[in-house]
C-alpha atoms as a PDB file:
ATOM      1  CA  UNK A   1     -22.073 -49.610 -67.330  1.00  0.00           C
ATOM      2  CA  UNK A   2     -22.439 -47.575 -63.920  1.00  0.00           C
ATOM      3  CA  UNK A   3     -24.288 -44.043 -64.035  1.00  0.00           C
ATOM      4  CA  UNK A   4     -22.863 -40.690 -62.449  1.00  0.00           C
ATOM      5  CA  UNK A   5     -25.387 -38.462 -61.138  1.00  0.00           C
ATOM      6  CA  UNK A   6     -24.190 -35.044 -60.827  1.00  0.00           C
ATOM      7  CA  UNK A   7     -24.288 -33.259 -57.446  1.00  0.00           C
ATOM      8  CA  UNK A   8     -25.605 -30.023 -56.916  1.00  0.00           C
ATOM      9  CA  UNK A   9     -23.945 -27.441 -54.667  1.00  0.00           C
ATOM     10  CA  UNK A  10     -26.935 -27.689 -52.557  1.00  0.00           C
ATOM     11  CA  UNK A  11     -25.214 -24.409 -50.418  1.00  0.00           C
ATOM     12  CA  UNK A  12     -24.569 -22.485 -53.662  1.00  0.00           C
ATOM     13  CA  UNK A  13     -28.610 -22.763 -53.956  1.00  0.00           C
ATOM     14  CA  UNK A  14     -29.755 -22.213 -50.554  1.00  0.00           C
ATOM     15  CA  UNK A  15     -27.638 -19.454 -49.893  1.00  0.00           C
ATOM     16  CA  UNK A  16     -29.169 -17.834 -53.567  1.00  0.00           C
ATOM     17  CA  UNK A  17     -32.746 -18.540 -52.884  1.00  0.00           C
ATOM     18  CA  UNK A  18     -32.129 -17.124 -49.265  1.00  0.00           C
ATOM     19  CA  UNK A  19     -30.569 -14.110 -51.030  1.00  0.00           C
ATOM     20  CA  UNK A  20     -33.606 -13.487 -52.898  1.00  0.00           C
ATOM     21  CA  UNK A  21     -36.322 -13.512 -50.300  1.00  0.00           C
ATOM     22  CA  UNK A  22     -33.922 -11.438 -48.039  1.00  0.00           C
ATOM     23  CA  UNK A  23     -33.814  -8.688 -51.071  1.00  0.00           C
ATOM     24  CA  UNK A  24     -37.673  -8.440 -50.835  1.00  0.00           C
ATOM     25  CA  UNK A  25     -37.786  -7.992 -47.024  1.00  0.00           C
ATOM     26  CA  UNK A  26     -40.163  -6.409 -46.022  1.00  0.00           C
ATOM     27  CA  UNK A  27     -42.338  -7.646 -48.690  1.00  0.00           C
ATOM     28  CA  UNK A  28     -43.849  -3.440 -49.244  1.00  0.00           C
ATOM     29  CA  UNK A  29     -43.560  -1.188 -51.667  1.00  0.00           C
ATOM     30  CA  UNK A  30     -41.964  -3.516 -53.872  1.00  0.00           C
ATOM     31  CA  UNK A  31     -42.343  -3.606 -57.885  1.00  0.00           C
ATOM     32  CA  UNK A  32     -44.866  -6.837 -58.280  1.00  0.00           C
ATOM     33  CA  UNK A  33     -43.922  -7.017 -62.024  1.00  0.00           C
ATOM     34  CA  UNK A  34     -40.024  -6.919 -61.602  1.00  0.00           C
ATOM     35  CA  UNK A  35     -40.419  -9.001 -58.210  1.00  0.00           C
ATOM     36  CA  UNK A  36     -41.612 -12.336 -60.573  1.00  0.00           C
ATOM     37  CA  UNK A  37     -39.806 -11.672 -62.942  1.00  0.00           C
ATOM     38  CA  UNK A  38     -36.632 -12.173 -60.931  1.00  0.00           C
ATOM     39  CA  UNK A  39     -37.602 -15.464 -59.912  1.00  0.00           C
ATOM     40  CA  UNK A  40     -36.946 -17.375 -63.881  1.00  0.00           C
ATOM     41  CA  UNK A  41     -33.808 -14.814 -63.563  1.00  0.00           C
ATOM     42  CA  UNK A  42     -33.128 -16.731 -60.630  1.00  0.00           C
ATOM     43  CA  UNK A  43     -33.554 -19.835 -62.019  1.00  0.00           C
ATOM     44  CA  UNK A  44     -31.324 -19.864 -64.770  1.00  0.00           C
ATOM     45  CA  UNK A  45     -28.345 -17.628 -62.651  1.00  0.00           C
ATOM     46  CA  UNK A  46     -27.918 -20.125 -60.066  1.00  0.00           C
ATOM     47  CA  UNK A  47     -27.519 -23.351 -62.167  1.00  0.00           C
ATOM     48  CA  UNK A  48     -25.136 -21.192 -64.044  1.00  0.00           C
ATOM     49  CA  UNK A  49     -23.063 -20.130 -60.812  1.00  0.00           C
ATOM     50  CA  UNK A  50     -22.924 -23.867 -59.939  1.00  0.00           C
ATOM     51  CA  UNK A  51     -21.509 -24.613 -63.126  1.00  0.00           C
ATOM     52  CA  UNK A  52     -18.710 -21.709 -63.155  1.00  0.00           C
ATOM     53  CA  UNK A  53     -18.248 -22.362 -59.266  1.00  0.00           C
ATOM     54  CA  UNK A  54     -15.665 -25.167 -59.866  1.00  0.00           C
ATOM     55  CA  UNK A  55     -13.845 -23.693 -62.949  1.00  0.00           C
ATOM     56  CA  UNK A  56     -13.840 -20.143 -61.091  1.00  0.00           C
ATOM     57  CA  UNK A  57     -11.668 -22.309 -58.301  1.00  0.00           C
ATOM     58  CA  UNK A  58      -8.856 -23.471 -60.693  1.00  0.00           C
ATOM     59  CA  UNK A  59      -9.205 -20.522 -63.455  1.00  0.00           C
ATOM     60  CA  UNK A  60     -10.068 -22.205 -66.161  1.00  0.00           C
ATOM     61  CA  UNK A  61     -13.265 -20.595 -68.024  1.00  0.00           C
ATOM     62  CA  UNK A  62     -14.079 -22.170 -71.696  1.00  0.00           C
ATOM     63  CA  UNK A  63     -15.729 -19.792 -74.255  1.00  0.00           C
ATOM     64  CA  UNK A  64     -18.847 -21.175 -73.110  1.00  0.00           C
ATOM     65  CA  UNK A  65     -18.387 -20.542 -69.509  1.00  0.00           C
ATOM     66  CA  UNK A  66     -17.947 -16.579 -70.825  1.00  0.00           C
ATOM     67  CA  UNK A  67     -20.958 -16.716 -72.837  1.00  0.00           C
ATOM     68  CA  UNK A  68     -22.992 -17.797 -69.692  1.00  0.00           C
ATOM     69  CA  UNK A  69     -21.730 -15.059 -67.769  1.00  0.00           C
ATOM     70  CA  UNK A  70     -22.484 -12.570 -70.086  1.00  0.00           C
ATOM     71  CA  UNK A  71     -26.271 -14.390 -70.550  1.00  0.00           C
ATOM     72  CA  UNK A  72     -26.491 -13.689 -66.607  1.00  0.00           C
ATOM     73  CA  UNK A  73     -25.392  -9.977 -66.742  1.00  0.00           C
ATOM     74  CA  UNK A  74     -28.092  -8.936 -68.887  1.00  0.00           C
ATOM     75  CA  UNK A  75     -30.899  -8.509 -66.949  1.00  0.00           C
ATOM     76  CA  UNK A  76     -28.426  -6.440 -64.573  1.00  0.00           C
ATOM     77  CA  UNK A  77     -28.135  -3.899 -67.300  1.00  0.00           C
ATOM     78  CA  UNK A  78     -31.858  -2.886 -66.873  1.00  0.00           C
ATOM     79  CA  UNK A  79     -31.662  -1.537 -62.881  1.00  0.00           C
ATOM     80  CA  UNK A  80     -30.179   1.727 -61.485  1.00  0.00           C
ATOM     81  CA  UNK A  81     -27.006   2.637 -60.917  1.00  0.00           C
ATOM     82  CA  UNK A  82     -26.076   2.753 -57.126  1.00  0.00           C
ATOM     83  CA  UNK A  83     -22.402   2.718 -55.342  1.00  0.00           C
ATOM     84  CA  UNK A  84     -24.040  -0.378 -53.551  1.00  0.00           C
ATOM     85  CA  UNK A  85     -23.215  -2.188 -56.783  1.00  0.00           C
ATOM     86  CA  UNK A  86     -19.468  -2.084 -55.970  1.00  0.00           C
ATOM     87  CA  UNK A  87     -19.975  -4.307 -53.013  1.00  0.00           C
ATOM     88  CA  UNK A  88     -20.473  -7.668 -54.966  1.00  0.00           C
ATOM     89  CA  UNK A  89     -18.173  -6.240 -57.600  1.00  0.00           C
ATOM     90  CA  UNK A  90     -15.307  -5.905 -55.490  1.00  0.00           C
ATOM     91  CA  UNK A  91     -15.999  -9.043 -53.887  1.00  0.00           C
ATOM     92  CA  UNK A  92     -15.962 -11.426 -56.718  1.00  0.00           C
ATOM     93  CA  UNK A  93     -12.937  -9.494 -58.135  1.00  0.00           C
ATOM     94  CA  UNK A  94     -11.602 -10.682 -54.469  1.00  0.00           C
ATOM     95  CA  UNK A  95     -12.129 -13.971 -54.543  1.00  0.00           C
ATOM     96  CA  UNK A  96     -10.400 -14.381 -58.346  1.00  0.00           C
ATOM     97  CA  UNK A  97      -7.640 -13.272 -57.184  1.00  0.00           C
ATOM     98  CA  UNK A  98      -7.499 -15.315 -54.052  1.00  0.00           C
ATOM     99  CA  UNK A  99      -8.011 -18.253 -55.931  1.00  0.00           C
ATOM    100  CA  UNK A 100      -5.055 -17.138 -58.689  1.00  0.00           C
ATOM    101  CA  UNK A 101      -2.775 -17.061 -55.563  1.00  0.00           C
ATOM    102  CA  UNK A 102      -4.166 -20.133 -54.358  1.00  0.00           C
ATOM    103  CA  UNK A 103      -6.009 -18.980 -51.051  1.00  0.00           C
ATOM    104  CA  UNK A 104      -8.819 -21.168 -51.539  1.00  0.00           C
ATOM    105  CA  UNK A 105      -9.819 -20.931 -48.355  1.00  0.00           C
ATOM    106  CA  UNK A 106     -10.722 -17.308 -48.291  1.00  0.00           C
ATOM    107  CA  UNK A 107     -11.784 -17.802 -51.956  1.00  0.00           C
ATOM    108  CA  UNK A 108     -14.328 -20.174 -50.430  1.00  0.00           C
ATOM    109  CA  UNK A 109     -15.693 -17.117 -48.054  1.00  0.00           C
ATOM    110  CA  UNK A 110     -15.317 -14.470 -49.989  1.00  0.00           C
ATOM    111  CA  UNK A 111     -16.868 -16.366 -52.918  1.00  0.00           C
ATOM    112  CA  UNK A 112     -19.603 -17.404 -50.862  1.00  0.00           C
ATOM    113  CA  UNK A 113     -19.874 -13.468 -49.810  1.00  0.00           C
ATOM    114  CA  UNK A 114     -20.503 -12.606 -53.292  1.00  0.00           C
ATOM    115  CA  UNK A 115     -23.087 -14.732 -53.480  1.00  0.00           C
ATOM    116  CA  UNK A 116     -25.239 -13.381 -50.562  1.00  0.00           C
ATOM    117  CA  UNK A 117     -24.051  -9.826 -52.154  1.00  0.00           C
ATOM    118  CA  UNK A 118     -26.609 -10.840 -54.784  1.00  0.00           C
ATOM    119  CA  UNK A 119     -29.566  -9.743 -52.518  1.00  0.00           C
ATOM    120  CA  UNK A 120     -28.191  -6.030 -52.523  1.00  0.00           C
ATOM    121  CA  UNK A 121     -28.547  -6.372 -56.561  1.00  0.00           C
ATOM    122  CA  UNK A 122     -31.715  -7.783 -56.475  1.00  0.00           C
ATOM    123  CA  UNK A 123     -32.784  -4.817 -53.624  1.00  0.00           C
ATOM    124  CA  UNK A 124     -32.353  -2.709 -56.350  1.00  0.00           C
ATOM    125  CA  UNK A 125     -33.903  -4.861 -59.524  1.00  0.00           C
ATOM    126  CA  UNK A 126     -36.864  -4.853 -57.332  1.00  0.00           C
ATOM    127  CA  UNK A 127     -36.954  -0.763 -55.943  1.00  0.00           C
ATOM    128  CA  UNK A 128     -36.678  -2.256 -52.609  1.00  0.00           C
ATOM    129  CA  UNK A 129     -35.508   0.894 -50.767  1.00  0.00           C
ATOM    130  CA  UNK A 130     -35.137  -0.714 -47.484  1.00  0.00           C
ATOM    131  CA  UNK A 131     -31.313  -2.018 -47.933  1.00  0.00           C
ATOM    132  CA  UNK A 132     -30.752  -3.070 -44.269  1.00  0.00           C
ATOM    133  CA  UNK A 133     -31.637  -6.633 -44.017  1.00  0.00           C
ATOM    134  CA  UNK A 134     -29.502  -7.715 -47.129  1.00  0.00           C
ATOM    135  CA  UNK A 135     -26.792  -5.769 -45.646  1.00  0.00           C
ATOM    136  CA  UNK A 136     -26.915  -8.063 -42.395  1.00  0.00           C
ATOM    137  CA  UNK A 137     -27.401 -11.095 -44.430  1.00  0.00           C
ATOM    138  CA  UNK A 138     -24.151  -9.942 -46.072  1.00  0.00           C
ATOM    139  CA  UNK A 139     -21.691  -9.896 -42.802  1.00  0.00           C
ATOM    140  CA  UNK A 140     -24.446 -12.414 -41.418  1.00  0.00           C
ATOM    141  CA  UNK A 141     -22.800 -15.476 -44.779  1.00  0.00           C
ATOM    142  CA  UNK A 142     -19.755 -13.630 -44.492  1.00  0.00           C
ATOM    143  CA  UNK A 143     -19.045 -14.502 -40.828  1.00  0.00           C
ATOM    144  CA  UNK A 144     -21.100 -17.979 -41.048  1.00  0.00           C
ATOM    145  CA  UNK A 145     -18.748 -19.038 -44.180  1.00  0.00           C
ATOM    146  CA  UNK A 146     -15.624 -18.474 -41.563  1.00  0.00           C
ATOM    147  CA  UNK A 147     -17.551 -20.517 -38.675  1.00  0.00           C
ATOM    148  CA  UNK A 148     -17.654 -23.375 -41.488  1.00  0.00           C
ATOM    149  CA  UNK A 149     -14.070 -23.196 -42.472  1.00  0.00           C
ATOM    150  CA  UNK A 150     -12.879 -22.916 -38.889  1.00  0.00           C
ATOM    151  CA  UNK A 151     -15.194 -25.917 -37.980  1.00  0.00           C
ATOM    152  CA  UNK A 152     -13.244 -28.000 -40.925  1.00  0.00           C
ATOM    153  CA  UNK A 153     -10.626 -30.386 -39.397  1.00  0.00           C
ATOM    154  CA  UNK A 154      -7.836 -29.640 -41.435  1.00  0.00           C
ATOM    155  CA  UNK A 155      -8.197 -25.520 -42.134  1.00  0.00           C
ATOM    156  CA  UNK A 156      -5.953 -23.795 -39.899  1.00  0.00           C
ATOM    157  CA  UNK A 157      -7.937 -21.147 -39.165  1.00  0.00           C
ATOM    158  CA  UNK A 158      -8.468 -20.295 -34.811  1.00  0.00           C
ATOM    159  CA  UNK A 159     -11.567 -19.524 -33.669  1.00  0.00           C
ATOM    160  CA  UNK A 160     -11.002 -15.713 -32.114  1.00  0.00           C
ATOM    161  CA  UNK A 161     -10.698 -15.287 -36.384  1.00  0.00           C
ATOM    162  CA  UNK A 162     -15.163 -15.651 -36.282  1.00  0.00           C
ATOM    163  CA  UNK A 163     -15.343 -14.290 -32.819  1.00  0.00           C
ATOM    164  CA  UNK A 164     -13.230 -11.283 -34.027  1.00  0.00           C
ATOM    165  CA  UNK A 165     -15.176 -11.382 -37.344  1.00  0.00           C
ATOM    166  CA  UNK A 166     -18.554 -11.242 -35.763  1.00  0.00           C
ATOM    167  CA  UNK A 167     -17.660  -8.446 -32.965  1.00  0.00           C
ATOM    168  CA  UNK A 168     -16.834  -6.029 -35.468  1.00  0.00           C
ATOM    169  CA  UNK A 169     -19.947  -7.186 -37.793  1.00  0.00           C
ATOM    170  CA  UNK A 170     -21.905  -6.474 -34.303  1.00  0.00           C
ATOM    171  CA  UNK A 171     -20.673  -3.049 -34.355  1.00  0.00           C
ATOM    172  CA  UNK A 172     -21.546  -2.740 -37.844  1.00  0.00           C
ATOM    173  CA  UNK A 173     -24.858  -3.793 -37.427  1.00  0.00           C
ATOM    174  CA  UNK A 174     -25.505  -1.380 -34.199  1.00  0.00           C
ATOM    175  CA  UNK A 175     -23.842   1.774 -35.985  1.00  0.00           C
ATOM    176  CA  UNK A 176     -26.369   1.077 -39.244  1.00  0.00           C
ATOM    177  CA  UNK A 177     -29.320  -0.065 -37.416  1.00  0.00           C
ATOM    178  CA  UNK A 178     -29.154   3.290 -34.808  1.00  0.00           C
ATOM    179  CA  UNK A 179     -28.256   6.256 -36.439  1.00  0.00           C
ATOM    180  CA  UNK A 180     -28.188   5.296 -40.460  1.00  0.00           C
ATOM    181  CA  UNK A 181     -31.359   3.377 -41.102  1.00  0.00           C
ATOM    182  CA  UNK A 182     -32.781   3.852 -37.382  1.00  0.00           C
ATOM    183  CA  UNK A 183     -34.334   0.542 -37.235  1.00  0.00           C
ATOM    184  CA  UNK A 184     -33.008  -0.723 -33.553  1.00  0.00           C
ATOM    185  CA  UNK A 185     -35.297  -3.722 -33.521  1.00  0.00           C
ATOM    186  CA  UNK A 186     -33.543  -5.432 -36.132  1.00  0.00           C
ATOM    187  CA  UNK A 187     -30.807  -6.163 -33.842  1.00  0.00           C
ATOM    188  CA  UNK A 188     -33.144  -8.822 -32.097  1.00  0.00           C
ATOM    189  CA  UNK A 189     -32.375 -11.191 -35.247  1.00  0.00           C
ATOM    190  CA  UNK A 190     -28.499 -10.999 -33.747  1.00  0.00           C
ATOM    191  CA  UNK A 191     -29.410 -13.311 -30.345  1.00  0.00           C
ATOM    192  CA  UNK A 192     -28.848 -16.286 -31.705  1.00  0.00           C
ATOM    193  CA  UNK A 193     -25.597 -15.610 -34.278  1.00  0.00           C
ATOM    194  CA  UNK A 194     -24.171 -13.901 -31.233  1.00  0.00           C
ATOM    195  CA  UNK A 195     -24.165 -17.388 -29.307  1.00  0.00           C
ATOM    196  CA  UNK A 196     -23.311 -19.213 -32.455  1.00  0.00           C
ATOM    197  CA  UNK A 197     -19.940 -17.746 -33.419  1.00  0.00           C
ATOM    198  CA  UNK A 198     -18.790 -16.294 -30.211  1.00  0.00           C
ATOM    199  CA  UNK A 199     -18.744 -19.948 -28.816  1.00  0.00           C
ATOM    200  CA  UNK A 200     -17.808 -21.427 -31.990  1.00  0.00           C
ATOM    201  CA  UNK A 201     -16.707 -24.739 -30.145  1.00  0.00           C
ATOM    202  CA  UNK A 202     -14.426 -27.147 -31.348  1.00  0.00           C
ATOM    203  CA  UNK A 203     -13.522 -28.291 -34.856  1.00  0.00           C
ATOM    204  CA  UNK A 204     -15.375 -30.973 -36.047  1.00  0.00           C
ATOM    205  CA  UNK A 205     -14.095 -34.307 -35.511  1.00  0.00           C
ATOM    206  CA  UNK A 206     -14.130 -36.015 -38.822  1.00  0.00           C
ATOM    207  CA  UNK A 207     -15.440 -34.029 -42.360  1.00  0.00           C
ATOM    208  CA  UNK A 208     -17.836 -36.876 -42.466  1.00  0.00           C
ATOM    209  CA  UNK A 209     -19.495 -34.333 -39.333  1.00  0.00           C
ATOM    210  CA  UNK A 210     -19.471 -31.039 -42.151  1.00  0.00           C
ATOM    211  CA  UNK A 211     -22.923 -32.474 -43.725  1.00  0.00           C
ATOM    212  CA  UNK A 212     -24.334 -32.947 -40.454  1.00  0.00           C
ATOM    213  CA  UNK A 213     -23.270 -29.261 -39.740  1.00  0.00           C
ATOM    214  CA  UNK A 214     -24.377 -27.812 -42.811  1.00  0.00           C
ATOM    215  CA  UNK A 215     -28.062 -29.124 -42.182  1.00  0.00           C
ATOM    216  CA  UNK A 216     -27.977 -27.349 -38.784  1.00  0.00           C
ATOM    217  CA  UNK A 217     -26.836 -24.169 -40.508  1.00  0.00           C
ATOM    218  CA  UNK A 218     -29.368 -24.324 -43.026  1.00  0.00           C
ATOM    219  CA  UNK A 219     -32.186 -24.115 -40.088  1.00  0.00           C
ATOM    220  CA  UNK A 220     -30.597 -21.408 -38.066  1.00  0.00           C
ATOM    221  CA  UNK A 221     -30.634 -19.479 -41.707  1.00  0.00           C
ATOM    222  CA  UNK A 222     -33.831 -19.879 -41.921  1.00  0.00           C
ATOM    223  CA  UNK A 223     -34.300 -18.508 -38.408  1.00  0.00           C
ATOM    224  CA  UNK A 224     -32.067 -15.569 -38.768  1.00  0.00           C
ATOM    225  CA  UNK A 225     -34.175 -14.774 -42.289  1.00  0.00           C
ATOM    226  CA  UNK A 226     -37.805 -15.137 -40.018  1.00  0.00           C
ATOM    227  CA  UNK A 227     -36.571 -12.642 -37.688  1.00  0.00           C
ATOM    228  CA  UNK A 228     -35.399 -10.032 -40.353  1.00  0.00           C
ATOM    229  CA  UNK A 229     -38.272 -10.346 -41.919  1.00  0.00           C
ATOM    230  CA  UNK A 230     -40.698 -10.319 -38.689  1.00  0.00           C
ATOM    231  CA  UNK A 231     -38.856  -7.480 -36.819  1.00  0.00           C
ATOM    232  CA  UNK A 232     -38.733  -5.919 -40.683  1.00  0.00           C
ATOM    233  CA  UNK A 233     -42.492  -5.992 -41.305  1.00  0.00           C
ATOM    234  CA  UNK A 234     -43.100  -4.379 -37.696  1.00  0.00           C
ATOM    235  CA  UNK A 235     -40.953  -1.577 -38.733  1.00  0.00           C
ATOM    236  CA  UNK A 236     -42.950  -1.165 -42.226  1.00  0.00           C
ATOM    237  CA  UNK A 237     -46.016  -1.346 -40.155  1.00  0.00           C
ATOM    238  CA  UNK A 238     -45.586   1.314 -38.056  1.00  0.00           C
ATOM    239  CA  UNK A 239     -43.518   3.759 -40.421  1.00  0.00           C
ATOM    240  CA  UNK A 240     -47.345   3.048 -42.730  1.00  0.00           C
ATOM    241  CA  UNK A 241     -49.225   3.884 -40.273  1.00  0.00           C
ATOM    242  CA  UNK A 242     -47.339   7.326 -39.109  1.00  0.00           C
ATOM    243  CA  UNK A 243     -47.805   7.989 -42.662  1.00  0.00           C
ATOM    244  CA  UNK A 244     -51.688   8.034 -42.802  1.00  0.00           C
END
């Protein structure tokens, strides 16, 4: 008799631990108590977005797959209401309907979006006031879940689609970080993206290439997440000591 061992969607859980540290950048003025106590929330929410991931795809939820969700909304009922909360709202509204008219493609991005999205929920679950970083991490998955599906041999997706994607994301990122939240160093953390998806490169050659690529992603994540939070904790710094 010959044992199946289930595997993970090791991106589903990156991208949500990821999500969470990003939501706590930069690591001030947060609420301690509320800021552990995500973490078991965390713990049980991702296994149970890796489970609905696949039944989300084809639209096929049991009663069971309900109950979870509604298990993994609770703690949600307990923060502040904010217009912010229509961002991952809308976007996992999004991708059920791409995936109910098939687009699983942009299901895939949008659906990966949402989960990223998180960290503006958590922002708030935590009384993290300082919104900007989770909002670049945002556009930041968004534009880095297109890079992977253009990369994949078989999507028919052209690269100007990131280059386009990230351009306006730049623009974005310049408009919030100058005259919204006024926090211009933050757009140091945008060097190395920039390079990334405005020389996307070519497709990959064979899928057996995506795991290869995904590794690499994972570390410039990582990178992207140490300057936020470096260039973050400056900013915190300074605005502390003005304060004195």
């Amino acid at each position: 008799m010959s044992s199946h061992r289930k595997v993970r969607n090791h991106a589903l859980y990156v991208v949500g631990i990821m999500s969470y540290v990003v939501s706590l950048i930069p690591f001030y003025n947060l609420n301690f108590f509320r800021t552990i106590i995500l973490i078991p929330i965390l713990a049980y929410t991702l296994p149970i977005l890796e489970r609905l991931q696949p039944k989300v795809m084809v639209l096929k939820l049991s009663k069971m797959d309900y109950i979870l969700i509604v298990l993994a909304s609770i703690p949600y009922l307990f923060i502040k209401q904010s217009i912010l909360l229509l961002l991952p709202i809308s976007l996992i509204l999004l991708t059920f309907a791409l995936y109910y008219f098939k687009n699983t493609m942009w299901g895939n991005v949008l659906g990966t979006t949402f989960l990223s999205s998180l960290s503006i929920v958590w922002n708030i679950f935590v009384y993290n006031s300082f919104l900007l970083p989770s909002l670049y991490w945002i556009l930041y998955i968004l534009v880095g879940a297109l890079y992977v599906e253009y990369k994949i041999p078989f999507r028919r997706l052209s690269k100007g689609v990131v280059q386009e994607a990230w351009v306006i994301s730049v623009i974005v990122f310049v408009f919030l970080s100058l005259y919204v939240f006024k926090v211009p160093l933050l757009l140091l953390s945008l060097i190395e993206p920039s390079l990334r998806f405005l020389r996307p490169g070519q497709k990959l050659g064979s899928m057996k290439d995506l795991a290869r690529l995904g590794k690499r992603g994972v570390k410039r994540d990582a990178l992207f997440i140490a300057l936020l939070s470096i260039v973050s904790i400056i900013w915190a710094y300074r605005i502390s000591l003005i304060n004195i």
